[in-house]
C-alpha atoms as a PDB file:
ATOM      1  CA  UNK A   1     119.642 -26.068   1.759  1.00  0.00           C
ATOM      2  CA  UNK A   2     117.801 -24.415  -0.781  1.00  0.00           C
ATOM      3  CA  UNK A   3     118.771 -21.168  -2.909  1.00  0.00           C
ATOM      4  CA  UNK A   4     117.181 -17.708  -3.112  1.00  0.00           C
ATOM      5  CA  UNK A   5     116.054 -18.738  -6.785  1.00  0.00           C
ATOM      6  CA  UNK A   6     113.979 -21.897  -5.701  1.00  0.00           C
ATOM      7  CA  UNK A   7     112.725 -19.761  -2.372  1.00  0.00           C
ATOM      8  CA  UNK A   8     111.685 -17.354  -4.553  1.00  0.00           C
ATOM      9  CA  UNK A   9     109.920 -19.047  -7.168  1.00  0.00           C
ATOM     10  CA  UNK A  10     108.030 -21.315  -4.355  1.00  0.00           C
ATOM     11  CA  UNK A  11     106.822 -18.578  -2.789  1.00  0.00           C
ATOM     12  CA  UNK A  12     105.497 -17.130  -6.274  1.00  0.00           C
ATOM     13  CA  UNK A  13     103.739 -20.341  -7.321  1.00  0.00           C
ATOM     14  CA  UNK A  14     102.240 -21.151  -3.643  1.00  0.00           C
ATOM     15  CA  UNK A  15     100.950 -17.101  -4.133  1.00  0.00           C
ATOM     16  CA  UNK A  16     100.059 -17.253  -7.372  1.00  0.00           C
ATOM     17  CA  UNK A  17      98.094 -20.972  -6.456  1.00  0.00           C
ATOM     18  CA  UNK A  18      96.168 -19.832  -3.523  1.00  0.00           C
ATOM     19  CA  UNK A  19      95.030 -16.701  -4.932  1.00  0.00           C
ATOM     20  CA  UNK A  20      93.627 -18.080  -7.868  1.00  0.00           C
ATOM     21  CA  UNK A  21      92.202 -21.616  -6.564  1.00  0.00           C
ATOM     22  CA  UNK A  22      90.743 -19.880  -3.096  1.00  0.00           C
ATOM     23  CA  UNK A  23      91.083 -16.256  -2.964  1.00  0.00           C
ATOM     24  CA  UNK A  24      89.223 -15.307  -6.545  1.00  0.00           C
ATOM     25  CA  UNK A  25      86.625 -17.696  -6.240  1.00  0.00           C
ATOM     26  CA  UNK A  26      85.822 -16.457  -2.648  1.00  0.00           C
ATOM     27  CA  UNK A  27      85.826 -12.555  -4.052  1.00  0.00           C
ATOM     28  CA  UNK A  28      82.970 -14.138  -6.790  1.00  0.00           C
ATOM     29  CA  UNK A  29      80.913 -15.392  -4.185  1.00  0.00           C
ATOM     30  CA  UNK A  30      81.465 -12.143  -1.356  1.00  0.00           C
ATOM     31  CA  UNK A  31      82.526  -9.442  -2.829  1.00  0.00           C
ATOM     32  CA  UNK A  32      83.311  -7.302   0.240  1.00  0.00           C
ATOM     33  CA  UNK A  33      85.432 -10.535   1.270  1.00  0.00           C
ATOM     34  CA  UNK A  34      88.534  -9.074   3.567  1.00  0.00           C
ATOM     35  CA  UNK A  35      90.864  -7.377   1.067  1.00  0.00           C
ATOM     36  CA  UNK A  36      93.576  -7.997   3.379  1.00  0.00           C
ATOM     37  CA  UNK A  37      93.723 -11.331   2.835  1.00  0.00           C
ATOM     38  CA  UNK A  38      95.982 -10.583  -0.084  1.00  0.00           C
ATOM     39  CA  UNK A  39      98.464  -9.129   2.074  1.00  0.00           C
ATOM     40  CA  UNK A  40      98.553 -11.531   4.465  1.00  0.00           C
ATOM     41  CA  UNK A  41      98.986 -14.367   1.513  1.00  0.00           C
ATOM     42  CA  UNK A  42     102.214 -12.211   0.741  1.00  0.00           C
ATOM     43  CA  UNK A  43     103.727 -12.634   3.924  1.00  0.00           C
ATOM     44  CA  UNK A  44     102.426 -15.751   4.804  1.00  0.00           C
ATOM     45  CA  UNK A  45     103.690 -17.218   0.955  1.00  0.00           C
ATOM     46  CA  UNK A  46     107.152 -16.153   2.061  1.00  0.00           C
ATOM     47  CA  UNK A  47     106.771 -18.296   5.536  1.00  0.00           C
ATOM     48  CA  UNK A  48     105.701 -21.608   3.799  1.00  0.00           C
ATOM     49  CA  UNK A  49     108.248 -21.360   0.926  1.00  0.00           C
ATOM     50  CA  UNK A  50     110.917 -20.813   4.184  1.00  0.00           C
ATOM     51  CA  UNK A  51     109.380 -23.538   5.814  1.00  0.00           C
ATOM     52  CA  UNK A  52     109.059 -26.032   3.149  1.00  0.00           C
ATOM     53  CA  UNK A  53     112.469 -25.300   2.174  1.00  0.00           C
ATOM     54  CA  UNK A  54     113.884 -25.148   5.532  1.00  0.00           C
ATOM     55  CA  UNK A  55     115.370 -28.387   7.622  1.00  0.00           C
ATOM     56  CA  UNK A  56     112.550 -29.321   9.398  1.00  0.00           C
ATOM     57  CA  UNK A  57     110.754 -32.169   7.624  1.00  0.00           C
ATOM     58  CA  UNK A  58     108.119 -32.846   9.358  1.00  0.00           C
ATOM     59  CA  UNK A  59     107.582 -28.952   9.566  1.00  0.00           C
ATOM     60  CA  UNK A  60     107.549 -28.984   5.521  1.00  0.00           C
ATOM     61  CA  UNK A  61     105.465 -32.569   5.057  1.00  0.00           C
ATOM     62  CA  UNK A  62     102.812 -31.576   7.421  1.00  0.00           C
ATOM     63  CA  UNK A  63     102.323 -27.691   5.893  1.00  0.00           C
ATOM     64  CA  UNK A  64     102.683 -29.820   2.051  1.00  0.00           C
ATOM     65  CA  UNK A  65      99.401 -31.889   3.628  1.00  0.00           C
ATOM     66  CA  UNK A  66      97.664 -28.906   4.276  1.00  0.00           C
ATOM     67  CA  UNK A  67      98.380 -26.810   1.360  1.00  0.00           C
ATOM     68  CA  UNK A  68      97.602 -30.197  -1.065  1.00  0.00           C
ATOM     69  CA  UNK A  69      94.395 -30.896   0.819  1.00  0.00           C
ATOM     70  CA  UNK A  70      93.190 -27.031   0.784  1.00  0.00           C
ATOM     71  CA  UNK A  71      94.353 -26.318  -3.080  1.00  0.00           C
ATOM     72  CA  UNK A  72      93.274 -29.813  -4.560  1.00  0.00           C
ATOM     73  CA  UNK A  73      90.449 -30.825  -2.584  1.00  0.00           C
ATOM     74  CA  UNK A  74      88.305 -33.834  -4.212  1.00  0.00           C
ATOM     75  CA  UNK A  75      86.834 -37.080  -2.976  1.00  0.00           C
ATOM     76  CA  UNK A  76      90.032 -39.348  -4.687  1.00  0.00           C
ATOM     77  CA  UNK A  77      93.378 -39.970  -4.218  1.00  0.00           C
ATOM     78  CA  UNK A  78      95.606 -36.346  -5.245  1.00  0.00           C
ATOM     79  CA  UNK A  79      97.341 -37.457  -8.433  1.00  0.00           C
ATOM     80  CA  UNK A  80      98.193 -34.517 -10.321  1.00  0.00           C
ATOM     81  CA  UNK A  81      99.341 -34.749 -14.153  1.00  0.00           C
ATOM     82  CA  UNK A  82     102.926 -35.758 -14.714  1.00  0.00           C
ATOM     83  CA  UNK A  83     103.566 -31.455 -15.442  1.00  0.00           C
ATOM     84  CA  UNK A  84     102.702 -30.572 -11.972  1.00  0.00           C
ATOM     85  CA  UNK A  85     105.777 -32.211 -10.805  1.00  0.00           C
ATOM     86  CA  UNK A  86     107.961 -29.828 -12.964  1.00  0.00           C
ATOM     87  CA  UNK A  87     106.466 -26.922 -10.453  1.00  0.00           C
ATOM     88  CA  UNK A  88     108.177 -25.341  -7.426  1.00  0.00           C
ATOM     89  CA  UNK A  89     105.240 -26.997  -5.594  1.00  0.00           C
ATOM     90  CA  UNK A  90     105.856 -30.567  -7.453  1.00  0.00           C
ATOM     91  CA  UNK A  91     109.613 -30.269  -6.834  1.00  0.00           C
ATOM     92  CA  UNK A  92     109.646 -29.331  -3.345  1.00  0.00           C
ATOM     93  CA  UNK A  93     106.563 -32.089  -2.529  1.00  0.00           C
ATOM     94  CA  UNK A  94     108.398 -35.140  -4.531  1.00  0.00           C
ATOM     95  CA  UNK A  95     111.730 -34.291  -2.628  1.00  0.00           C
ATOM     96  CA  UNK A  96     109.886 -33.879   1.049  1.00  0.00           C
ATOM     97  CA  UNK A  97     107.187 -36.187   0.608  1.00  0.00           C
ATOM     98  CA  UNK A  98     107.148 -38.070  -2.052  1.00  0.00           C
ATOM     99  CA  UNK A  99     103.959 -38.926  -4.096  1.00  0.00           C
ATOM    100  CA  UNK A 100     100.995 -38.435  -1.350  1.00  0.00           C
ATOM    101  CA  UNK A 101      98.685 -40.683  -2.661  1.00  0.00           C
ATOM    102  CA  UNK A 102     100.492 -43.505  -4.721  1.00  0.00           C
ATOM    103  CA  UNK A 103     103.167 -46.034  -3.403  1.00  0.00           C
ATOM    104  CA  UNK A 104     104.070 -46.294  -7.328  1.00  0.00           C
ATOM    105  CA  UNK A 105     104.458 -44.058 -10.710  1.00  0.00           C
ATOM    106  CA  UNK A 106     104.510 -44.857 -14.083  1.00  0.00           C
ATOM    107  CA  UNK A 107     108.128 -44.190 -15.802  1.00  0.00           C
ATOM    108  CA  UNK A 108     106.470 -41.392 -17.519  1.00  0.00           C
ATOM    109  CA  UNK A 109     105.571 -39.688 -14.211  1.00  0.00           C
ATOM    110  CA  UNK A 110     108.984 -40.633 -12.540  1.00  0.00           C
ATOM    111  CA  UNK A 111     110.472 -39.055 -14.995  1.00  0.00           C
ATOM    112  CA  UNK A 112     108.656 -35.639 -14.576  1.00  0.00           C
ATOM    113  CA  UNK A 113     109.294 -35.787 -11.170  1.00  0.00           C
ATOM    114  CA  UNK A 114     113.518 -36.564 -11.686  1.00  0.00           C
ATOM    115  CA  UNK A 115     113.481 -34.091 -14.998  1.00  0.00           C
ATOM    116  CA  UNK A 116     114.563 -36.706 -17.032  1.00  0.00           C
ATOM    117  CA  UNK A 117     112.836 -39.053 -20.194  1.00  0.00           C
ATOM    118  CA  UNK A 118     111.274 -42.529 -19.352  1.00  0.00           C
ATOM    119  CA  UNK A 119     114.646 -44.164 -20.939  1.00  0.00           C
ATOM    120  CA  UNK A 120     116.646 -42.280 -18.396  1.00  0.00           C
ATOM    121  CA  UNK A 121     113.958 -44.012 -15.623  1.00  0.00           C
ATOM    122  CA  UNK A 122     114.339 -47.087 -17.215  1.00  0.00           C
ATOM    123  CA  UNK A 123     118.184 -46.890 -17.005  1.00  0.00           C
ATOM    124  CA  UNK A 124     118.078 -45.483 -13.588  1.00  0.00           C
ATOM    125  CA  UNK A 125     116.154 -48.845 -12.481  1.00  0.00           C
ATOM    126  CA  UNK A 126     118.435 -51.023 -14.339  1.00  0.00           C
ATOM    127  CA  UNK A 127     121.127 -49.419 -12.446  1.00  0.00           C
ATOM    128  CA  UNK A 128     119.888 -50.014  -9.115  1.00  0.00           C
ATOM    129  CA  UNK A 129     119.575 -46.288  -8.980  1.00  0.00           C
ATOM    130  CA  UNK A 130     115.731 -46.735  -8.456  1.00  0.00           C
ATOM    131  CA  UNK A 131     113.622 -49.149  -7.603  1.00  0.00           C
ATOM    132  CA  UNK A 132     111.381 -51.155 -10.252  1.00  0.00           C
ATOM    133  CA  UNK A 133     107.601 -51.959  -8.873  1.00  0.00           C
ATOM    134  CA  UNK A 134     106.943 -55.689  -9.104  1.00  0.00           C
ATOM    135  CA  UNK A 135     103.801 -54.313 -10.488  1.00  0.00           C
ATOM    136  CA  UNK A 136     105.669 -51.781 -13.297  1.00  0.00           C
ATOM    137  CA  UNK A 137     106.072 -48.569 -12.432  1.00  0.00           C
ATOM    138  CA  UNK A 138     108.596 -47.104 -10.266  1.00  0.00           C
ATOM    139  CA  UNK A 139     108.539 -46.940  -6.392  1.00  0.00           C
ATOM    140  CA  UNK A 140     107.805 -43.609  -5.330  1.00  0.00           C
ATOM    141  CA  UNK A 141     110.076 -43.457  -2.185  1.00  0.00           C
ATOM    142  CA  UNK A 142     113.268 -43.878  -3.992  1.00  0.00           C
ATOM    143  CA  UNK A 143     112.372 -41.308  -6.493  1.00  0.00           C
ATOM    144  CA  UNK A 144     112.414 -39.309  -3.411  1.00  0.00           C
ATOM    145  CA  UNK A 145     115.408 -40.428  -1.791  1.00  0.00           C
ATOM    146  CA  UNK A 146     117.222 -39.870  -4.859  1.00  0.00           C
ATOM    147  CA  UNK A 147     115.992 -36.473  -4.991  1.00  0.00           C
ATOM    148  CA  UNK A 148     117.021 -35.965  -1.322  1.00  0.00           C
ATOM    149  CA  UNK A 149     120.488 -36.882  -2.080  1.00  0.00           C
ATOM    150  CA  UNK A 150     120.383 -35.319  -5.357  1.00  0.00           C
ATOM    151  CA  UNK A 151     119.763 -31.584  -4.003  1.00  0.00           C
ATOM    152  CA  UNK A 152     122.377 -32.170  -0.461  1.00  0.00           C
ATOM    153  CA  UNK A 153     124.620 -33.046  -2.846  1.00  0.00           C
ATOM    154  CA  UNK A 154     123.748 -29.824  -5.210  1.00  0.00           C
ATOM    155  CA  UNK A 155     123.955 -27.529  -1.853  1.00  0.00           C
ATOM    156  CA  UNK A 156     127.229 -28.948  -0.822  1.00  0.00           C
ATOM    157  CA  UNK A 157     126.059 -30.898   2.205  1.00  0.00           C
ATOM    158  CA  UNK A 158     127.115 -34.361   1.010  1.00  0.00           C
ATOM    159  CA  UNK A 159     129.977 -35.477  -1.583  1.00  0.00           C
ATOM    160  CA  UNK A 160     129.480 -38.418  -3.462  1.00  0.00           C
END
């Protein structure tokens, strides 16, 4: 379960990202593009942030492919800088998804993505907390998991 603070914010960033990645730059190019479009992001913002938040997973991973692949389109692999994990959309994509396009993280990115420094990573892998690449790095999927368990156990689903 999520809380009206993280709903909130989600929908301002997913907003706030769509407007000014694909809304502006379509307004540039027509400028008697639909103005209701900005209405309709309102309400529609407030539908993804529900859904991503919400208990369906594959609900929130499939909407988290589309909104990845229409905000950050390119011709590589999505691998946003180690900040972007620190954002509503970063939090709510490492805990649901994971990393999209990388199997492993460097313990500088891992730990943007927990909140924590590299030494906390590095003592989090040492503890069997997460799990060490044979490669270096961190495994992506039990970044995740922790997360998972991390915010049921902040809402009060599961004790530990």
């Amino acid at each position: 379960m999520s809380t009206t603070t993280e709903h909130v914010e989600l929908r301002e960033d997913l907003r706030r990202l769509v407007e000014t990645r694909l809304l502006d730059p379509v307004e540039l190019l027509l400028p008697t593009a639909d103005t209701d479009l900005r209405e309709r992001l309102r309400v529609d913002a407030e539908v993804w942030a529900a859904q991503l938040l919400g208990p369906d997973d594959q609900l929130a991973v499939g909407l988290l492919a589309k909104l990845i692949a229409a905000l950050y389109p390119g011709d590589v692999a999505f691998d946003p800088p180690a900040t972007w994990w620190r954002t509503p959309l970063g939090a709510v994509t490492v805990r649901r998804l994971g990393h999209p396009g990388a199997a492993k993280v460097s313990a500088a990115v891992a730990g943007s993505m927990l909140g924590i420094t590299r030494q906390g990573v590095h003592d989090l892998v040492k503890r069997g907390k997460l799990v060490g690449h044979p490669d270096g790095g961190v495994v992506t999927e039990s970044i995740r998991a922790r997360l998972q368990g991390l915010h049921r156990t902040q809402a009060g689903d599961v004790h530990v």
